[in-house]
C-alpha atoms as a PDB file:
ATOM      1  CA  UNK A   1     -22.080  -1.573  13.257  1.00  0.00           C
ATOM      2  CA  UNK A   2     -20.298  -1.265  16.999  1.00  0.00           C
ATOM      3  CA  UNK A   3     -20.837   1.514  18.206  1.00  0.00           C
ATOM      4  CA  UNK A   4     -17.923   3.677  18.629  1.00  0.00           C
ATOM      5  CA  UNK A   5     -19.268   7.064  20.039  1.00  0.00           C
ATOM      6  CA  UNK A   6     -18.110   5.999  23.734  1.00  0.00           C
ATOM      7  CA  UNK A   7     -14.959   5.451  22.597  1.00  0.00           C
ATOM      8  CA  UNK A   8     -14.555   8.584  20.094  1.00  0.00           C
ATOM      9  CA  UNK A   9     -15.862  10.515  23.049  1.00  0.00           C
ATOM     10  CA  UNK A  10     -17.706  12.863  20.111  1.00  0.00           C
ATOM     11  CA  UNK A  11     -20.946  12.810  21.929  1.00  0.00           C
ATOM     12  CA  UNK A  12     -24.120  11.209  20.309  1.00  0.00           C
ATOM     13  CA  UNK A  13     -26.364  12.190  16.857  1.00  0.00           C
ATOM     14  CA  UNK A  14     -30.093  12.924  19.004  1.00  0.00           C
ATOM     15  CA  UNK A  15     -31.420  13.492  15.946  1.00  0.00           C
ATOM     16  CA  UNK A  16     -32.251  11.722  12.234  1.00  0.00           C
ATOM     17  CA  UNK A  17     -30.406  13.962   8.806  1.00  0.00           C
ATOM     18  CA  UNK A  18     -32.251  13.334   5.776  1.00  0.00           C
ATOM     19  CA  UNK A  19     -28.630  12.922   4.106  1.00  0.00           C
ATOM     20  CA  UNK A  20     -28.835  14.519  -0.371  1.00  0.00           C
ATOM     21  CA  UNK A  21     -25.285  14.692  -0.615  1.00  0.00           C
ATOM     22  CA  UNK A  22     -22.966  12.141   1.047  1.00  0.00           C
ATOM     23  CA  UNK A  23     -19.068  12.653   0.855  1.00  0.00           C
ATOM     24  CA  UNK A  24     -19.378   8.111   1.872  1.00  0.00           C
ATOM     25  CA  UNK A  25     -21.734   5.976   0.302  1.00  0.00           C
ATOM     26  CA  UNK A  26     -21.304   2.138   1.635  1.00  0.00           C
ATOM     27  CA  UNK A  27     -23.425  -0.825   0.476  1.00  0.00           C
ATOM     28  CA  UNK A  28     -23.053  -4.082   2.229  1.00  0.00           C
ATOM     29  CA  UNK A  29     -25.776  -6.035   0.840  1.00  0.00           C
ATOM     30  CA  UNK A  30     -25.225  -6.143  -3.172  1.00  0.00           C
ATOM     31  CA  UNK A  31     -28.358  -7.205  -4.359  1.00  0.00           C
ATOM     32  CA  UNK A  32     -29.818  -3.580  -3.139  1.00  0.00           C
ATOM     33  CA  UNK A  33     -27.856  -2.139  -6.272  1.00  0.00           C
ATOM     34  CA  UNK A  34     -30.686  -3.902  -8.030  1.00  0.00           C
ATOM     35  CA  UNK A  35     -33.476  -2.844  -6.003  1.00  0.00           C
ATOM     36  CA  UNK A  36     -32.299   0.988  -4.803  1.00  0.00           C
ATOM     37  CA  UNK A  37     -31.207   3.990  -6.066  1.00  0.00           C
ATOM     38  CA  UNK A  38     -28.285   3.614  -3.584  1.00  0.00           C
ATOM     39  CA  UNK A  39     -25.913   6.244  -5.209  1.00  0.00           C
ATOM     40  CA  UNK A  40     -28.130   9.090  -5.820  1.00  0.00           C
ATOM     41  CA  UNK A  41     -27.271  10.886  -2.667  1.00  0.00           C
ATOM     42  CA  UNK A  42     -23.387  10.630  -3.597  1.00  0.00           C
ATOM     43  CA  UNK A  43     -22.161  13.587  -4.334  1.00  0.00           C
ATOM     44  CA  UNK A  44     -20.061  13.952  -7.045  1.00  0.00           C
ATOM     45  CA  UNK A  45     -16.306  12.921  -6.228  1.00  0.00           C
ATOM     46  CA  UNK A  46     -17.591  11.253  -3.417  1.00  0.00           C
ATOM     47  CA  UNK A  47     -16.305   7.554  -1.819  1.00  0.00           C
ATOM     48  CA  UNK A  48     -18.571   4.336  -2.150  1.00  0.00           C
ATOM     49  CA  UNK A  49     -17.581   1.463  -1.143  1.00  0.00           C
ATOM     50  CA  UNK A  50     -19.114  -1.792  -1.861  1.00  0.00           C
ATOM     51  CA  UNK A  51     -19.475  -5.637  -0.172  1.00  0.00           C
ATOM     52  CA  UNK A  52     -19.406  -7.715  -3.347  1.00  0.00           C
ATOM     53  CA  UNK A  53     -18.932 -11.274  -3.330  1.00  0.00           C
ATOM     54  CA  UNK A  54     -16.643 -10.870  -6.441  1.00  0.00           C
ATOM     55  CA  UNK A  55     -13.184 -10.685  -7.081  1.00  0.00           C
ATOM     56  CA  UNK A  56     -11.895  -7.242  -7.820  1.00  0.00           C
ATOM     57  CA  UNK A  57     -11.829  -7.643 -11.650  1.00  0.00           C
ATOM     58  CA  UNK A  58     -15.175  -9.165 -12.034  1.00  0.00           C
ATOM     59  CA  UNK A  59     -17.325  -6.169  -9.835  1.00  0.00           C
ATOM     60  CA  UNK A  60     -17.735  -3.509 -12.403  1.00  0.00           C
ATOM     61  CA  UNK A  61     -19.503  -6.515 -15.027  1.00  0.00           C
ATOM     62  CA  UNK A  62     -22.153  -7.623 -12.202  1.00  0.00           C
ATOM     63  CA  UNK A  63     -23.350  -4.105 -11.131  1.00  0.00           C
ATOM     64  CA  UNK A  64     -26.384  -2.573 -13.223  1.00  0.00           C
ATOM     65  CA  UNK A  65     -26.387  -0.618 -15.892  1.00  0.00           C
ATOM     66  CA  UNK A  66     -27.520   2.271 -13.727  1.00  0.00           C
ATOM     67  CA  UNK A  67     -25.089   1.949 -10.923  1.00  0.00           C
ATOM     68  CA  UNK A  68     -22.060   1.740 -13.950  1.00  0.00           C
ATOM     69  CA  UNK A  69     -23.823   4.810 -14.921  1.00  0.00           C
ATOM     70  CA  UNK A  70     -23.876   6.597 -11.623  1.00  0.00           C
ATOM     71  CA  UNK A  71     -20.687   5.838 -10.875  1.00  0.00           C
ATOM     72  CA  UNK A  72     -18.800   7.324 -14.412  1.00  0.00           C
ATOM     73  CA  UNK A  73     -21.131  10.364 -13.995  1.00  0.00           C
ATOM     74  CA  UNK A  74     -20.340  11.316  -9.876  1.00  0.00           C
ATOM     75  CA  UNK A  75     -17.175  10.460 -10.692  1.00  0.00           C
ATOM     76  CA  UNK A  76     -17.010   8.607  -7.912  1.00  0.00           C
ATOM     77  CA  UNK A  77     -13.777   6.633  -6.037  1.00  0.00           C
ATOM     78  CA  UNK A  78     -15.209   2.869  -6.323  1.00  0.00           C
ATOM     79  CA  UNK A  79     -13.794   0.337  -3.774  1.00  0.00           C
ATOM     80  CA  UNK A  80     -14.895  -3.422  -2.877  1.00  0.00           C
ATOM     81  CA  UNK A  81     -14.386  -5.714  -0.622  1.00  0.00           C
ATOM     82  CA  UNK A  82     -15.386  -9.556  -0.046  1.00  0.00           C
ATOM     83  CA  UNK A  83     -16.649  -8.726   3.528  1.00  0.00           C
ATOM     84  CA  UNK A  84     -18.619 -12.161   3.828  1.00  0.00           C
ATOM     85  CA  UNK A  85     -15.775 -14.212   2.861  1.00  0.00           C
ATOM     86  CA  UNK A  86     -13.632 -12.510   5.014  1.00  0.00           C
ATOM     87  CA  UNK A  87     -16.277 -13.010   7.929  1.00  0.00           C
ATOM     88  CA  UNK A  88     -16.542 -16.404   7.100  1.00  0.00           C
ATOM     89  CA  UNK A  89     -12.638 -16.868   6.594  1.00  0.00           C
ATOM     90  CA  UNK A  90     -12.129 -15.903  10.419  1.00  0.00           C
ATOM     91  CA  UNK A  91     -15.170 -17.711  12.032  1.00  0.00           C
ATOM     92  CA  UNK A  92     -17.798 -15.244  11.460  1.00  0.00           C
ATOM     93  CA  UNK A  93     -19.976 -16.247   9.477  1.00  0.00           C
ATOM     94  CA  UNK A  94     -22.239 -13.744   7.797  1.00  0.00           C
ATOM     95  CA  UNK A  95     -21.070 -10.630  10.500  1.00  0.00           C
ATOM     96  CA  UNK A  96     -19.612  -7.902   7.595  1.00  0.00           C
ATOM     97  CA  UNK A  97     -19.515  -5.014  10.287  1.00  0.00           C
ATOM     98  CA  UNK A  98     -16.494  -6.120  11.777  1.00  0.00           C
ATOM     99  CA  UNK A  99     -14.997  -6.025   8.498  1.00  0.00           C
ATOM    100  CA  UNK A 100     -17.005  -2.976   7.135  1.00  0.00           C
ATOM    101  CA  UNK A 101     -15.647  -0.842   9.463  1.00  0.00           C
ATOM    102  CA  UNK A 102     -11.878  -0.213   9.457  1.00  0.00           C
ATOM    103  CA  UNK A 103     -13.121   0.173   5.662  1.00  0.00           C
ATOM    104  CA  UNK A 104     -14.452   2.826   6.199  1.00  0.00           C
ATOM    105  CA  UNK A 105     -12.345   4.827   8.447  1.00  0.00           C
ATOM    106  CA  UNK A 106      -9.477   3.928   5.625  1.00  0.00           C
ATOM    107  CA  UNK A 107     -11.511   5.797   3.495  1.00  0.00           C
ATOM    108  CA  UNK A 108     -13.775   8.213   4.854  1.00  0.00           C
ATOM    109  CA  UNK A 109     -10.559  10.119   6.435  1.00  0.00           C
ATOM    110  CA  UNK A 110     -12.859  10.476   9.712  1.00  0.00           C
ATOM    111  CA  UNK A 111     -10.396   9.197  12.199  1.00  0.00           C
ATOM    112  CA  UNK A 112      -6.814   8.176  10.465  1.00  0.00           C
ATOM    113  CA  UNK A 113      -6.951   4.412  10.469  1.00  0.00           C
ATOM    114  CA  UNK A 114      -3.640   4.239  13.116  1.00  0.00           C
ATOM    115  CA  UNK A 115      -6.103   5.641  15.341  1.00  0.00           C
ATOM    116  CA  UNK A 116      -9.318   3.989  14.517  1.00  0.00           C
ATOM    117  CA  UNK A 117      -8.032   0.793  14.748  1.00  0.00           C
ATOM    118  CA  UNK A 118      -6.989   0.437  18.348  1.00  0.00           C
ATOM    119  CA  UNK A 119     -10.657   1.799  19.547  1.00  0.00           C
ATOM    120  CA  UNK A 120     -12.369  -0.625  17.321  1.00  0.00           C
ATOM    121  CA  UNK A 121     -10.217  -3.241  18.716  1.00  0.00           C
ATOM    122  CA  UNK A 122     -11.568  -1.580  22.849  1.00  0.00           C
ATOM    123  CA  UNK A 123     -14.848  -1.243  21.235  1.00  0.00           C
ATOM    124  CA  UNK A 124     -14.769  -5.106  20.126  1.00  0.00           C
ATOM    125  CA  UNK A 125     -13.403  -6.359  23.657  1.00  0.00           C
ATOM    126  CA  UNK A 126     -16.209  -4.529  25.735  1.00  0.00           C
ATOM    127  CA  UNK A 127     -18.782  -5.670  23.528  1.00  0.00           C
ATOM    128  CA  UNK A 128     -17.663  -9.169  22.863  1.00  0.00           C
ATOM    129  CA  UNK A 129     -15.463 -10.001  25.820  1.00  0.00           C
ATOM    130  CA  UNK A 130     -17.781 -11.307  28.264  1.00  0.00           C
ATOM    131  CA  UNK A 131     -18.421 -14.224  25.011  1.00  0.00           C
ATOM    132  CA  UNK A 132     -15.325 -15.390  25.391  1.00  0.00           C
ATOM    133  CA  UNK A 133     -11.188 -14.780  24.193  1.00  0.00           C
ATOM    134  CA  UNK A 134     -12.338 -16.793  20.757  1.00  0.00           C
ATOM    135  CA  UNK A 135     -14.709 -14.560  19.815  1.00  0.00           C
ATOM    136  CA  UNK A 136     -12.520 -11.223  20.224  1.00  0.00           C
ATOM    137  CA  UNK A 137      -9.934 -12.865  18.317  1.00  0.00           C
ATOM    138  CA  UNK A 138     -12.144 -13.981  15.449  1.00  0.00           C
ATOM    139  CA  UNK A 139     -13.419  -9.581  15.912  1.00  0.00           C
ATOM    140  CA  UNK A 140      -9.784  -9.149  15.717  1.00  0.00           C
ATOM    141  CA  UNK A 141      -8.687 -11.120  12.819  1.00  0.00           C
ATOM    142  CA  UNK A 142     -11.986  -9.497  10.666  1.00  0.00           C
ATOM    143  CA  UNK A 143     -10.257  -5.888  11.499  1.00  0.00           C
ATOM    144  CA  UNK A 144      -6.871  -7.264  10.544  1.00  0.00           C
ATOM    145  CA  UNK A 145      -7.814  -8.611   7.029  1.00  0.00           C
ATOM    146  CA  UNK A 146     -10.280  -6.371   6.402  1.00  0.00           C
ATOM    147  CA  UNK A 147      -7.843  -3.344   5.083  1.00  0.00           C
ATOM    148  CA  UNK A 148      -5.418  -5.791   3.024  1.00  0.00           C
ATOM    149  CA  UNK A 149      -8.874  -7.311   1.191  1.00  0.00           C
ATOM    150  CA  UNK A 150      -9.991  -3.782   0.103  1.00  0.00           C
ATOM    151  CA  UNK A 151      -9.620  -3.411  -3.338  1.00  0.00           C
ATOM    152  CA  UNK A 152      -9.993   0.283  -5.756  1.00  0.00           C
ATOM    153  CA  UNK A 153     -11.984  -0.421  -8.686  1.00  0.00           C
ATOM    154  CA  UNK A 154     -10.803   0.755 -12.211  1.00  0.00           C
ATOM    155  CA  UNK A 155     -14.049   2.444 -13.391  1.00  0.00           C
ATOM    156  CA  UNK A 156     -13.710   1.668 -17.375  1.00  0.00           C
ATOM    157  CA  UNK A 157     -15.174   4.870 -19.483  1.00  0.00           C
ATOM    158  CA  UNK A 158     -18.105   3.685 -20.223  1.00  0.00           C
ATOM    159  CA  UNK A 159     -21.398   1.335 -18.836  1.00  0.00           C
ATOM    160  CA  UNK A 160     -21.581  -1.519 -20.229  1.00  0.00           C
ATOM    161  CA  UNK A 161     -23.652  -3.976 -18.171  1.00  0.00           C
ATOM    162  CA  UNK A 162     -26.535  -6.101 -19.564  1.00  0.00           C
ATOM    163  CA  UNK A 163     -28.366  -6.528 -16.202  1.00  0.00           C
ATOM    164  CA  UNK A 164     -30.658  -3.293 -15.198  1.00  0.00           C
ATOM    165  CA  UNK A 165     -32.056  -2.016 -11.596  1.00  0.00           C
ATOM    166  CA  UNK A 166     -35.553  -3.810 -11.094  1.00  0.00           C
ATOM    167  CA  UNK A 167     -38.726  -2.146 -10.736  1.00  0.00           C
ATOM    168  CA  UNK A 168     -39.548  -2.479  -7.822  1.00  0.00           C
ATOM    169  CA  UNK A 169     -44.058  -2.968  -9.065  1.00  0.00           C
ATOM    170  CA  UNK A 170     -44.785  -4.162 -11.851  1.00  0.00           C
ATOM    171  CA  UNK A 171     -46.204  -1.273 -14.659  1.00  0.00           C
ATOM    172  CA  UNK A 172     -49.942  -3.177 -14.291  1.00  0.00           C
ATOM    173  CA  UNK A 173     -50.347  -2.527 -10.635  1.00  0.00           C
ATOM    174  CA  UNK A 174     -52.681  -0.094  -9.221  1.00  0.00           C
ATOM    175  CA  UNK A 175     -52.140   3.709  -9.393  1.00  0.00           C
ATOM    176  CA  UNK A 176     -51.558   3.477  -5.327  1.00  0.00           C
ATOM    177  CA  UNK A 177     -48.860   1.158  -5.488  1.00  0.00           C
ATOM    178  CA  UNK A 178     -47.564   3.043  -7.989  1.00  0.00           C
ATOM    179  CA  UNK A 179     -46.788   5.986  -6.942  1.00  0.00           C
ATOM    180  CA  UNK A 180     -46.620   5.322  -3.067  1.00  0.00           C
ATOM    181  CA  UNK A 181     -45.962   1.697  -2.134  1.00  0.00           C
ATOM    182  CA  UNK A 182     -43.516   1.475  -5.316  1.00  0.00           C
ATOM    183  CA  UNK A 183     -41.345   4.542  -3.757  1.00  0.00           C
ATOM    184  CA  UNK A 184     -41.334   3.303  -0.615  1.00  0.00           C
ATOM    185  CA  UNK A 185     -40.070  -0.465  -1.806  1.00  0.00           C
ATOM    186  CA  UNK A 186     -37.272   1.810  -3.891  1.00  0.00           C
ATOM    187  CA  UNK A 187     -36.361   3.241  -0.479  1.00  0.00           C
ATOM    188  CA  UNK A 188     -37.718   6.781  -1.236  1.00  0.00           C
ATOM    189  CA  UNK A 189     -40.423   7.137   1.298  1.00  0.00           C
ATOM    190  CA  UNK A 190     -38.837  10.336   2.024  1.00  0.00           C
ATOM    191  CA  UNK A 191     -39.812  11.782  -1.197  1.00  0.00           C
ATOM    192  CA  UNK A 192     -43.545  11.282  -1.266  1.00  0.00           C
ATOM    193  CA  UNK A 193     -45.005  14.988  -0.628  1.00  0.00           C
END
């Protein structure tokens, strides 16, 4: 993601936050929905938003059981975007950030999008200027379709889905990969005591 902290002026994080209860979840690789508990720090009524490579009206029947589940349960607002295809529509290729981004300041209510638009748009031209006019334009046209491609998701009543999260070790392996290297696959390293 560019990093707009210069350009915010809000100073830096110095520091990692173990994060239990996020008011923004964003996922922009879908296959981790099979592999991670991605929405269990949500809080309830929180925002996710999600880089599917479906339309709109097909999301909700590819994501897991569990994530249906998660979702009906937090409560949660549930919006989507095509981020690769819109990458790929302006020239590039698999870059989502570009198009993550103005996503989530649309969203997230951090910075009103009227305002974080132009200082992604400075942010893009120091970082990619010195590549060449092409390039910022293609950075450009990413943040300029990115907000017309986001799409809210009608979350129907009830999960439904026939395709569950993974394991991520099979129930056979060893009592060590188990219980340590099968929470750190799942992304929960931060659990083990």
């Amino acid at each position: 993601m560019t990093n707009l902290a210069p350009a915010l002026d809000s100073g830096s994080i110095r520091s990692t936050y173990l994060i239990e209860e996020a008011d923004f979840v964003a996922c922009h690789h879908f296959g981790l929905l099979e592999k991670m508990k991605v929405l269990d720090v949500a809080r309830p009524g929180a925002t996710f938003l999600l880089n599917a490579p479906y339309p709109p009206h097909e999301v909700w029947e590819h994501l897991p059981f569990e994530v249906q589940q998660q979702i009906i349960d937090k409560h949660l607002d549930f919006y989507s975007i095509d981020a690769y295809g819109v990458a790929r529509d302006v020239g590039l290729g698999g870059r989502v950030n570009t198009v993550m981004q103005p996503c989530f300041f649309a969203l997230s209510g951090f910075l009103p999008a009227d305002e974080a638009i132009p200082l992604i748009k400075r942010t893009i031209e120091k970082a990619y200027g010195r590549r060449g006019k092409a390039m910022v334009d293609r950075n450009f046209a990413a943040v300029d379709r990115a907000l017309s491609s986001l799409a809210k998701i009608d979350v129907p009543p009830e999960a439904t889905s026939p395709v569950h999260r993974m394991p991520p070790i099979e129930a056979e392996a060893p009592e060590f990969v188990r219980s340590v290297t099968a929470r750190l696959l799942a992304g929960e390293g931060d659990l083990l005591r």
